[in-house]
PDB file of N, CA and C in Angstrom:
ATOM      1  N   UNK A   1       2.000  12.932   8.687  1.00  0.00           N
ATOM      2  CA  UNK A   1       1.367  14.119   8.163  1.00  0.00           C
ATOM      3  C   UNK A   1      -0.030  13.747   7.695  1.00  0.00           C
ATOM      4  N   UNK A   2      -1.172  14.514   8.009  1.00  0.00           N
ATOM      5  CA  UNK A   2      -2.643  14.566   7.852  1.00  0.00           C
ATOM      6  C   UNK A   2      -2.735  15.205   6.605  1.00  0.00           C
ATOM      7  N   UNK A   3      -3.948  15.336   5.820  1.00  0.00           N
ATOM      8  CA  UNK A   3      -4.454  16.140   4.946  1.00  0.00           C
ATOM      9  C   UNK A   3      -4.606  17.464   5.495  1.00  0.00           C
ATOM     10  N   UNK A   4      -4.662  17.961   6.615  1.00  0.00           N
ATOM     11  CA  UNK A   4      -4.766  19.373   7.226  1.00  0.00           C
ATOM     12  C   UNK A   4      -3.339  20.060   6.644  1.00  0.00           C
ATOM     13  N   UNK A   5      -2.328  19.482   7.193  1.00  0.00           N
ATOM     14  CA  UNK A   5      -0.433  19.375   7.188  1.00  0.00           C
ATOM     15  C   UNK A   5      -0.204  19.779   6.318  1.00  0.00           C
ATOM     16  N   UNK A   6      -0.685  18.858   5.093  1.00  0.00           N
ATOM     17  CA  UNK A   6      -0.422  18.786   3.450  1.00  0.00           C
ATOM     18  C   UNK A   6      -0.915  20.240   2.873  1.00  0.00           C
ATOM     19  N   UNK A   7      -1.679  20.840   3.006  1.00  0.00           N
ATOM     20  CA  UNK A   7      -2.498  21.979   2.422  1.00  0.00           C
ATOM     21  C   UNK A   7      -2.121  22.782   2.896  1.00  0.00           C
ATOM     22  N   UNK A   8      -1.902  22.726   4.649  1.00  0.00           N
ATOM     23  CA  UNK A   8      -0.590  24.077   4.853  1.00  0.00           C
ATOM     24  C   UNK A   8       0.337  24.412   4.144  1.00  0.00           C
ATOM     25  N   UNK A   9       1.130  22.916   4.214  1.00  0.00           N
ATOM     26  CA  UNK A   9       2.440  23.433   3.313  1.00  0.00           C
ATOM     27  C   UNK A   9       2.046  23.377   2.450  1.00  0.00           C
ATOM     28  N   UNK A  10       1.651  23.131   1.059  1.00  0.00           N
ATOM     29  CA  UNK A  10       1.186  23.074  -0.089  1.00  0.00           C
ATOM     30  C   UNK A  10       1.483  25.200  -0.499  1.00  0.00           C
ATOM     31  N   UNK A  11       0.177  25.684   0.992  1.00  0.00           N
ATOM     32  CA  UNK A  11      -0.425  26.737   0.790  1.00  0.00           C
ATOM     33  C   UNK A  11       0.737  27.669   0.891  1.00  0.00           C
ATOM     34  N   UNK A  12       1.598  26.972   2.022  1.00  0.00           N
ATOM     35  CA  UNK A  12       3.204  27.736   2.382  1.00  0.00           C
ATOM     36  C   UNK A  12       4.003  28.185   0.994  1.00  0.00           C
ATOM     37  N   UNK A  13       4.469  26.971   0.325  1.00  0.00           N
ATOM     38  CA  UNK A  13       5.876  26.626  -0.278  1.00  0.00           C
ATOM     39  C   UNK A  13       4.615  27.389  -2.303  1.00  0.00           C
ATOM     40  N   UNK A  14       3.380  27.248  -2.235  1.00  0.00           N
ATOM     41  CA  UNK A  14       2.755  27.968  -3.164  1.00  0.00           C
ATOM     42  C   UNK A  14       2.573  29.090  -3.099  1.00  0.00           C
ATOM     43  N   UNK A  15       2.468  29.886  -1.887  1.00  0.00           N
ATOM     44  CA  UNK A  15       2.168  31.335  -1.701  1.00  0.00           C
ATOM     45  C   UNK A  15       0.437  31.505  -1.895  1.00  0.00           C
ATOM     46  N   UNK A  16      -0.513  30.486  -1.678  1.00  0.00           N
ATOM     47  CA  UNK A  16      -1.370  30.240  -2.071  1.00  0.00           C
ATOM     48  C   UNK A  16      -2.201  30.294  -0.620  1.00  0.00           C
ATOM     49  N   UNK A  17      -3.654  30.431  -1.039  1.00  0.00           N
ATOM     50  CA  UNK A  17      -4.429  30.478   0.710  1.00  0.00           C
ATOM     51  C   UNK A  17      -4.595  29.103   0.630  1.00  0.00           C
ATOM     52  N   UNK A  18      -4.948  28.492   1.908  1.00  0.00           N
ATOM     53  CA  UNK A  18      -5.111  27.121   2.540  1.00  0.00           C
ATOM     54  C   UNK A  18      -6.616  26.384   1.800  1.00  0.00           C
ATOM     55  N   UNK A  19      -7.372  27.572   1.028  1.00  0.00           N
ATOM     56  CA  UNK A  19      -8.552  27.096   0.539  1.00  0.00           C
ATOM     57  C   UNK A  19      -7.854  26.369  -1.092  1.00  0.00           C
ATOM     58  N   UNK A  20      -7.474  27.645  -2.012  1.00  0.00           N
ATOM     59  CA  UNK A  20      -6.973  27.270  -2.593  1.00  0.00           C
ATOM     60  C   UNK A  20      -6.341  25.604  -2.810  1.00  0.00           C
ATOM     61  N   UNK A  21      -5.177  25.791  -1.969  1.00  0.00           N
ATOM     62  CA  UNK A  21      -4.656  24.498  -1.966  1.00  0.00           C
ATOM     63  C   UNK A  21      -5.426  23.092  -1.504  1.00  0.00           C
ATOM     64  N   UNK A  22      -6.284  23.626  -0.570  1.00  0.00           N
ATOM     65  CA  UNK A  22      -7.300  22.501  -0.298  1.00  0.00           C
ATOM     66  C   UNK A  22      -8.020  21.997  -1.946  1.00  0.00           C
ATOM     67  N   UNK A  23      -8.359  22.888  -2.808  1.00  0.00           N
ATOM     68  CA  UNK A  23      -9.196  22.160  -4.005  1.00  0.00           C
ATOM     69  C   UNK A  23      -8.138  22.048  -4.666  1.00  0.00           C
ATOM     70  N   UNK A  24      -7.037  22.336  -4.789  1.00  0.00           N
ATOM     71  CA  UNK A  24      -5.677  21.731  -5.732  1.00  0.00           C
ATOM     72  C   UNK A  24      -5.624  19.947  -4.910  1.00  0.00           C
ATOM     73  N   UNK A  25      -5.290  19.785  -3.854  1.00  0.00           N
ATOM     74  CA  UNK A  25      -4.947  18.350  -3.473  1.00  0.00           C
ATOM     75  C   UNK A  25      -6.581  17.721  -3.489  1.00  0.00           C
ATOM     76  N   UNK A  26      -7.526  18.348  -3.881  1.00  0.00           N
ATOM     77  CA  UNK A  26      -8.685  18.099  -4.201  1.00  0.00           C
ATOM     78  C   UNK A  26      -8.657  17.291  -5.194  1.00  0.00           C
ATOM     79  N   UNK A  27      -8.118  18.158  -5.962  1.00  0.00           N
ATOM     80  CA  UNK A  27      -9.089  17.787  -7.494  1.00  0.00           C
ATOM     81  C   UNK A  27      -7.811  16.930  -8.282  1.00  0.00           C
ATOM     82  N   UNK A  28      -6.223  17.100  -7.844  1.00  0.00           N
ATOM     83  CA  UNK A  28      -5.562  15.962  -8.069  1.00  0.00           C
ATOM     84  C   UNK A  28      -5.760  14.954  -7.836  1.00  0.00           C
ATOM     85  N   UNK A  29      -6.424  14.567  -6.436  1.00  0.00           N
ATOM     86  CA  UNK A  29      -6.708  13.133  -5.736  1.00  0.00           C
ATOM     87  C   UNK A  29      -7.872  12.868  -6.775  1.00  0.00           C
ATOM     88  N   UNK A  30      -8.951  13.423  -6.990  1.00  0.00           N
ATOM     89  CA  UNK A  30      -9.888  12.968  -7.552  1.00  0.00           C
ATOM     90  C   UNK A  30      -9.583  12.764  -9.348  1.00  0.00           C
ATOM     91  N   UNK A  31      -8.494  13.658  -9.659  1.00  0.00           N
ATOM     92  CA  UNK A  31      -8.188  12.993 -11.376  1.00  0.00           C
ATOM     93  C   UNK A  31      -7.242  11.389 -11.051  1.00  0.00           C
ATOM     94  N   UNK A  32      -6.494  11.628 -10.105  1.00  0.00           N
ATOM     95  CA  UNK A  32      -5.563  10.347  -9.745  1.00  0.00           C
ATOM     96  C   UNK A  32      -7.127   9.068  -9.927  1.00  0.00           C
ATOM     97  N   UNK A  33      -7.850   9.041  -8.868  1.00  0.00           N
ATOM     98  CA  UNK A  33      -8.790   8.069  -8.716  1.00  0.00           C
ATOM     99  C   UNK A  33      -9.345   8.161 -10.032  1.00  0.00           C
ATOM    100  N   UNK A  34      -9.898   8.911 -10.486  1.00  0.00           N
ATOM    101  CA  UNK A  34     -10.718   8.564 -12.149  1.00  0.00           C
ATOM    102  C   UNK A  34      -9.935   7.694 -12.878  1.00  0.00           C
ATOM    103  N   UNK A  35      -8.366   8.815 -12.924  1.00  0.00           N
ATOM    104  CA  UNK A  35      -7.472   7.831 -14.020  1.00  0.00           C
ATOM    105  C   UNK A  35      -7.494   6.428 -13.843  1.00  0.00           C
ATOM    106  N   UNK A  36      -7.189   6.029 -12.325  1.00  0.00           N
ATOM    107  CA  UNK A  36      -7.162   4.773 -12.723  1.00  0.00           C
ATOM    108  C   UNK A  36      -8.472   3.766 -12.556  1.00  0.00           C
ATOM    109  N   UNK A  37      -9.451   4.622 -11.936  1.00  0.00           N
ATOM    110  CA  UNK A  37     -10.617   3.503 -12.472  1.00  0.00           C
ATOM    111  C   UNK A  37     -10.825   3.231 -13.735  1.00  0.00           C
ATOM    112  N   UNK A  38     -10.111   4.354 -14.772  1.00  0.00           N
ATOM    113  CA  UNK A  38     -10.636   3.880 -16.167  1.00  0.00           C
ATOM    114  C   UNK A  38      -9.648   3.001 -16.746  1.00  0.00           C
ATOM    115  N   UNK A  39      -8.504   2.579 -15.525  1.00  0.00           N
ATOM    116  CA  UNK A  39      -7.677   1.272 -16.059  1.00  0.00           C
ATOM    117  C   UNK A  39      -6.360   2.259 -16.801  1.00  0.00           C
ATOM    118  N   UNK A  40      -6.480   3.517 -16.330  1.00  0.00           N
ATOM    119  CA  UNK A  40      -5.605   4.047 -17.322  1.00  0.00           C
ATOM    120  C   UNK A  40      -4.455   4.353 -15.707  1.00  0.00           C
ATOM    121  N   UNK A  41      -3.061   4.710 -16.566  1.00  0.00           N
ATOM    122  CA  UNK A  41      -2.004   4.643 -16.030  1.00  0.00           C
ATOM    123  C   UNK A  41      -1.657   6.310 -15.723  1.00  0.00           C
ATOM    124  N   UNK A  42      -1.074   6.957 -14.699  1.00  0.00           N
ATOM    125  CA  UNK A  42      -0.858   8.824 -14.686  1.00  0.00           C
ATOM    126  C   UNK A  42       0.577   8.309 -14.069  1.00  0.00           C
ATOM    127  N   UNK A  43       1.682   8.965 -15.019  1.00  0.00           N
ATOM    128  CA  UNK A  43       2.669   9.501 -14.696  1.00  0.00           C
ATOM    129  C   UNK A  43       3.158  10.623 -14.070  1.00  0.00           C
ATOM    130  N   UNK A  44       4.040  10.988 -13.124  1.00  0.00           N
ATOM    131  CA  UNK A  44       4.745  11.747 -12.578  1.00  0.00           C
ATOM    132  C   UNK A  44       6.334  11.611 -12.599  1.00  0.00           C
ATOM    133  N   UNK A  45       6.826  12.235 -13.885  1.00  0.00           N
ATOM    134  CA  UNK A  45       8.410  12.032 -13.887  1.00  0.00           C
ATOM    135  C   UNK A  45       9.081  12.125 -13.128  1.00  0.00           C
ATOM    136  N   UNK A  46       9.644  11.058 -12.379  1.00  0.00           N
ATOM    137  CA  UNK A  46      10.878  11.517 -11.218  1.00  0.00           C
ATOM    138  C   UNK A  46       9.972  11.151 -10.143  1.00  0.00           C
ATOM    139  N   UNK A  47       8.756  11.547 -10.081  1.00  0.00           N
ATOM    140  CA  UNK A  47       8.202  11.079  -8.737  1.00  0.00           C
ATOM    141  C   UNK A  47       7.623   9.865  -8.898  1.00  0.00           C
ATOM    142  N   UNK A  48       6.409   9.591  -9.374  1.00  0.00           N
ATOM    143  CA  UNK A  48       6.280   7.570  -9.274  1.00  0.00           C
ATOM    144  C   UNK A  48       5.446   7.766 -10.701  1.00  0.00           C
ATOM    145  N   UNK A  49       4.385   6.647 -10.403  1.00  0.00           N
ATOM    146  CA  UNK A  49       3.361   6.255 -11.588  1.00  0.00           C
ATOM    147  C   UNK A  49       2.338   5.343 -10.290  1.00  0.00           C
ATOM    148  N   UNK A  50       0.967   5.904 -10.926  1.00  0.00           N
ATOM    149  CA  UNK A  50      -0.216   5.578 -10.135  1.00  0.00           C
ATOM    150  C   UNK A  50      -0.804   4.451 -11.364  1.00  0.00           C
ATOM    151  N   UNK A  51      -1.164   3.566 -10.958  1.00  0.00           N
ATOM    152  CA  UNK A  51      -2.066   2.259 -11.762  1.00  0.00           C
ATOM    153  C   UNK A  51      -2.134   1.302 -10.828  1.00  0.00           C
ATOM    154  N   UNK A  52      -3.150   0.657 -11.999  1.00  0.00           N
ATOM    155  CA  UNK A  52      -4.552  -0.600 -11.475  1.00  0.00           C
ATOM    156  C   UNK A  52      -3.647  -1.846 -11.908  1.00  0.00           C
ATOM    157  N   UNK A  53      -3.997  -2.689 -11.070  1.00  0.00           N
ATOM    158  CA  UNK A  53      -3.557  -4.424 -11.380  1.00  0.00           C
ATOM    159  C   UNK A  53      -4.612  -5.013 -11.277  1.00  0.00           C
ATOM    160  N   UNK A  54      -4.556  -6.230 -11.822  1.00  0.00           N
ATOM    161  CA  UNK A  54      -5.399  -7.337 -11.663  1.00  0.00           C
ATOM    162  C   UNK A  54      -5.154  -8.437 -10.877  1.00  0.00           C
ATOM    163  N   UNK A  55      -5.948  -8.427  -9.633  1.00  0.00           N
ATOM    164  CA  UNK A  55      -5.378  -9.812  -8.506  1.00  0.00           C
ATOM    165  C   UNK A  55      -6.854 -10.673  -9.086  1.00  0.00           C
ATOM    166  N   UNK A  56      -5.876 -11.866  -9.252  1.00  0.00           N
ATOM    167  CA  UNK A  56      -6.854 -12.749  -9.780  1.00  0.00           C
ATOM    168  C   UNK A  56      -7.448 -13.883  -8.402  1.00  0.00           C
ATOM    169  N   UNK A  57      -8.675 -14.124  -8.528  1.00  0.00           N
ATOM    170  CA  UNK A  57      -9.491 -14.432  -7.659  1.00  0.00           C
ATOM    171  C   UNK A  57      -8.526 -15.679  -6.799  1.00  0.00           C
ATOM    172  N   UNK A  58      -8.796 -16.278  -5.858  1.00  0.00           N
ATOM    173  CA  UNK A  58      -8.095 -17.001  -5.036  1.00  0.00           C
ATOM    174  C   UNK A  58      -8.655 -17.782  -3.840  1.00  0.00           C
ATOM    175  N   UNK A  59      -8.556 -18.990  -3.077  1.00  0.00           N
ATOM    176  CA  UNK A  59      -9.472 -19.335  -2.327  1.00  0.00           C
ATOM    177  C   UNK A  59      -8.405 -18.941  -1.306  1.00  0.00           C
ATOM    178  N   UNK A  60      -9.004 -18.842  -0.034  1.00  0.00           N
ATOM    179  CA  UNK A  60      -8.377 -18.018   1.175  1.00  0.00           C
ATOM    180  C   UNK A  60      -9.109 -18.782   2.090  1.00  0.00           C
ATOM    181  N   UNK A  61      -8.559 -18.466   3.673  1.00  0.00           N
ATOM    182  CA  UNK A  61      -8.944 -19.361   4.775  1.00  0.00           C
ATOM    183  C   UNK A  61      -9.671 -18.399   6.091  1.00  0.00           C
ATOM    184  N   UNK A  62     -10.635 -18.521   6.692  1.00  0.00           N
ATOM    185  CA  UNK A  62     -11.229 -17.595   7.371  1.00  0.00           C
ATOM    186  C   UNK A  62     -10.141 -18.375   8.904  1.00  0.00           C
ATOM    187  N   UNK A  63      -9.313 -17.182   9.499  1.00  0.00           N
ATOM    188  CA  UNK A  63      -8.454 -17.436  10.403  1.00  0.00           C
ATOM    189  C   UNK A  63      -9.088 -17.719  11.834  1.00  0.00           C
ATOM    190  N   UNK A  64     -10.423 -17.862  12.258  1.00  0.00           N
ATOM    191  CA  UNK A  64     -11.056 -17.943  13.377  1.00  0.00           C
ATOM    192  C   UNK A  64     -11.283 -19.360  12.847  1.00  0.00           C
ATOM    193  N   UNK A  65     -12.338 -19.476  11.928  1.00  0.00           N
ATOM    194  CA  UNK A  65     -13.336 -20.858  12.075  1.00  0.00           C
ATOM    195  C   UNK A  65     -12.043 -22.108  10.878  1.00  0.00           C
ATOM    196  N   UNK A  66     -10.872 -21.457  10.189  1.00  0.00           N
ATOM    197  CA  UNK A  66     -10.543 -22.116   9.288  1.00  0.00           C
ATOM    198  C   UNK A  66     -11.029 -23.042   7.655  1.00  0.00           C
ATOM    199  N   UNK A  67     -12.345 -22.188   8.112  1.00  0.00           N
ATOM    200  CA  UNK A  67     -13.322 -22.514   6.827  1.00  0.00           C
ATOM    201  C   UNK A  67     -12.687 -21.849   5.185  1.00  0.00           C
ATOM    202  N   UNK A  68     -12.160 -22.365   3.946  1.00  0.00           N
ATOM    203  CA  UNK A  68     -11.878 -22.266   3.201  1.00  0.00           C
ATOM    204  C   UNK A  68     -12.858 -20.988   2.728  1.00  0.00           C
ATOM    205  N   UNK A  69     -12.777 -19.778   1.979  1.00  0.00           N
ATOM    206  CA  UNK A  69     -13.550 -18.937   1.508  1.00  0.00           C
ATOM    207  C   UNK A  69     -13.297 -18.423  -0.247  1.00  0.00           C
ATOM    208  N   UNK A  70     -13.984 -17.750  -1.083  1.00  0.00           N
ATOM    209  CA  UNK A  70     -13.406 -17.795  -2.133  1.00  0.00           C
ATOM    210  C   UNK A  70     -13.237 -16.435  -2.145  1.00  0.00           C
ATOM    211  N   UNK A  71     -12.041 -15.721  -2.741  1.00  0.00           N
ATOM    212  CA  UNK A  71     -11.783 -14.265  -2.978  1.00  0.00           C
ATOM    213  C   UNK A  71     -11.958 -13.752  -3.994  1.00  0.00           C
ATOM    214  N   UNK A  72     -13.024 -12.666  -4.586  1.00  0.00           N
ATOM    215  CA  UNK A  72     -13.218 -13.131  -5.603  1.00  0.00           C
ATOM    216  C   UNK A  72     -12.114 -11.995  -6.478  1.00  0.00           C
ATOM    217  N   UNK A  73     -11.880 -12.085  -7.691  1.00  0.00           N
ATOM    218  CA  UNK A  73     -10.913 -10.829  -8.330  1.00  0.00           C
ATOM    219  C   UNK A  73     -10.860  -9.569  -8.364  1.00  0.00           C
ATOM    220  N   UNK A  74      -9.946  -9.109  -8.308  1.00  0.00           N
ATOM    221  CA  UNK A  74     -10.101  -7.597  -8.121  1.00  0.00           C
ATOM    222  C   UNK A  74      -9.222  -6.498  -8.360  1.00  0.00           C
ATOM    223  N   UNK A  75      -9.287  -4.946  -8.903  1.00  0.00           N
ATOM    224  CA  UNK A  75      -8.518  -4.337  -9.456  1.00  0.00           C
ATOM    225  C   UNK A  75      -7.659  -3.643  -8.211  1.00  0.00           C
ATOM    226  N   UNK A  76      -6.577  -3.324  -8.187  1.00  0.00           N
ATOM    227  CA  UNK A  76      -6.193  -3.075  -7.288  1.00  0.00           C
ATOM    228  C   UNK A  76      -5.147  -1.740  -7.954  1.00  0.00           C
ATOM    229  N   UNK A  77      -4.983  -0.532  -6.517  1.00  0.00           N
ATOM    230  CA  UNK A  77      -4.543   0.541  -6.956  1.00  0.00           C
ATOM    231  C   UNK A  77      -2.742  -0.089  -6.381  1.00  0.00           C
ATOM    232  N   UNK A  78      -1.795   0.799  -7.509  1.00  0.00           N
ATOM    233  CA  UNK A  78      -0.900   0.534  -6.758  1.00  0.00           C
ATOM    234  C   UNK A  78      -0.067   1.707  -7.368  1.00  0.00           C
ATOM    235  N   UNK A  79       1.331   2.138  -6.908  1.00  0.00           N
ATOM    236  CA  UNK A  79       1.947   3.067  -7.139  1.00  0.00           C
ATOM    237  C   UNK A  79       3.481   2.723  -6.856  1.00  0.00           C
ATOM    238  N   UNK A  80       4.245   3.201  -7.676  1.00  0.00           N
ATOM    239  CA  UNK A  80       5.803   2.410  -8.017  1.00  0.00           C
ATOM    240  C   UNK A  80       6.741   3.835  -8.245  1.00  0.00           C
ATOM    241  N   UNK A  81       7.194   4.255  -7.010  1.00  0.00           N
ATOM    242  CA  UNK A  81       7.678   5.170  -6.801  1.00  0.00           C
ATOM    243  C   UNK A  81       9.017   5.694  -7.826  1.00  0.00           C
ATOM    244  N   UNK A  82       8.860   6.548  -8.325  1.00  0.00           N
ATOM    245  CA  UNK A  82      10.070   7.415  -9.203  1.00  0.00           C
ATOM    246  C   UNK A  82      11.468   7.054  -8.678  1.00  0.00           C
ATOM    247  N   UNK A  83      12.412   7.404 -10.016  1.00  0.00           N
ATOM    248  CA  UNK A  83      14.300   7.299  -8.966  1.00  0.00           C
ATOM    249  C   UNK A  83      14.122   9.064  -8.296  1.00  0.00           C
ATOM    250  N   UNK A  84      13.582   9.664  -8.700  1.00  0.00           N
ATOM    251  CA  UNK A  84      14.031  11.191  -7.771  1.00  0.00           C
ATOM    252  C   UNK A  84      13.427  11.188  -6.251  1.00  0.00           C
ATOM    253  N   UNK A  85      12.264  10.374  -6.127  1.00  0.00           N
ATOM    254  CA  UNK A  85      11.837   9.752  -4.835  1.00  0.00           C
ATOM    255  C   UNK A  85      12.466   9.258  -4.328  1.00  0.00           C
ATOM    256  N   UNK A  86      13.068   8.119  -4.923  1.00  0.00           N
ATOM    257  CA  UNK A  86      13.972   7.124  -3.953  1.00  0.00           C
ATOM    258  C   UNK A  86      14.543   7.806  -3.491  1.00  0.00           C
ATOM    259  N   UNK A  87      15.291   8.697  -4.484  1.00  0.00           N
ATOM    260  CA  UNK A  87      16.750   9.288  -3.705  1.00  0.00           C
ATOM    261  C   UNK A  87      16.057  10.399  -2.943  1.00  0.00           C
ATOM    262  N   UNK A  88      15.700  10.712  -3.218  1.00  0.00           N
ATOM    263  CA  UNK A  88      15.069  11.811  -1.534  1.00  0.00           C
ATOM    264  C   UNK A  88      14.817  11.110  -0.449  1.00  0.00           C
ATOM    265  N   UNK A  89      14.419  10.206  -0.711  1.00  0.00           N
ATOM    266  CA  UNK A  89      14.100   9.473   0.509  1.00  0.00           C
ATOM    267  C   UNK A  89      15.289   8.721   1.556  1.00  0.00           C
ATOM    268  N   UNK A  90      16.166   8.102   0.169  1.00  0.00           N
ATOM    269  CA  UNK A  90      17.505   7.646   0.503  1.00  0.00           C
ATOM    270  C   UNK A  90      18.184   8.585   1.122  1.00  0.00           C
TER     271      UNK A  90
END
């Protein structure tokens, strides 16, 4: 499923026009990304939790020339899916 897909149904199962729902999965995606650039954590009960980690820097190997490289640290998005997810999914 595309972002086109998503806003249909969104617009379907809301009773909502396709514009509408286009700035709803808008402006969620864009509070999701703020939240966690500011290191902060957004819950969704039952469905997951969106947050930042810290991968700490690391030396790594360039797979063509085998030249050692350094990686440097970095925040990383990650998301840890809800039990009402699982089990839908299950």
């Amino acid at each position: 499923m595309n972002k086109t897909e998503l806003v249909e149904r969104i617009a379907v199962s809301a009773d909502i026009s396709k514009t509408n729902a286009a700035r709803i999965l808008d402006a969620f995606t864009e509070t999701v990304a703020a939240t966690m650039a500011n290191g902060d954590k957004l819950s969704l009960i039952g469905f997951g939790t969106f947050e930042t980690r810290q991968r700490n820097a690391r030396i790594g190997r360039n797979p063509q020339t085998g030249k050692e490289i350094n990686i440097p640290a970095a925040n990383v998005p990650v998301f840890k899916a809800g039990k009402a997810l699982k089990d839908a999914v299950n």
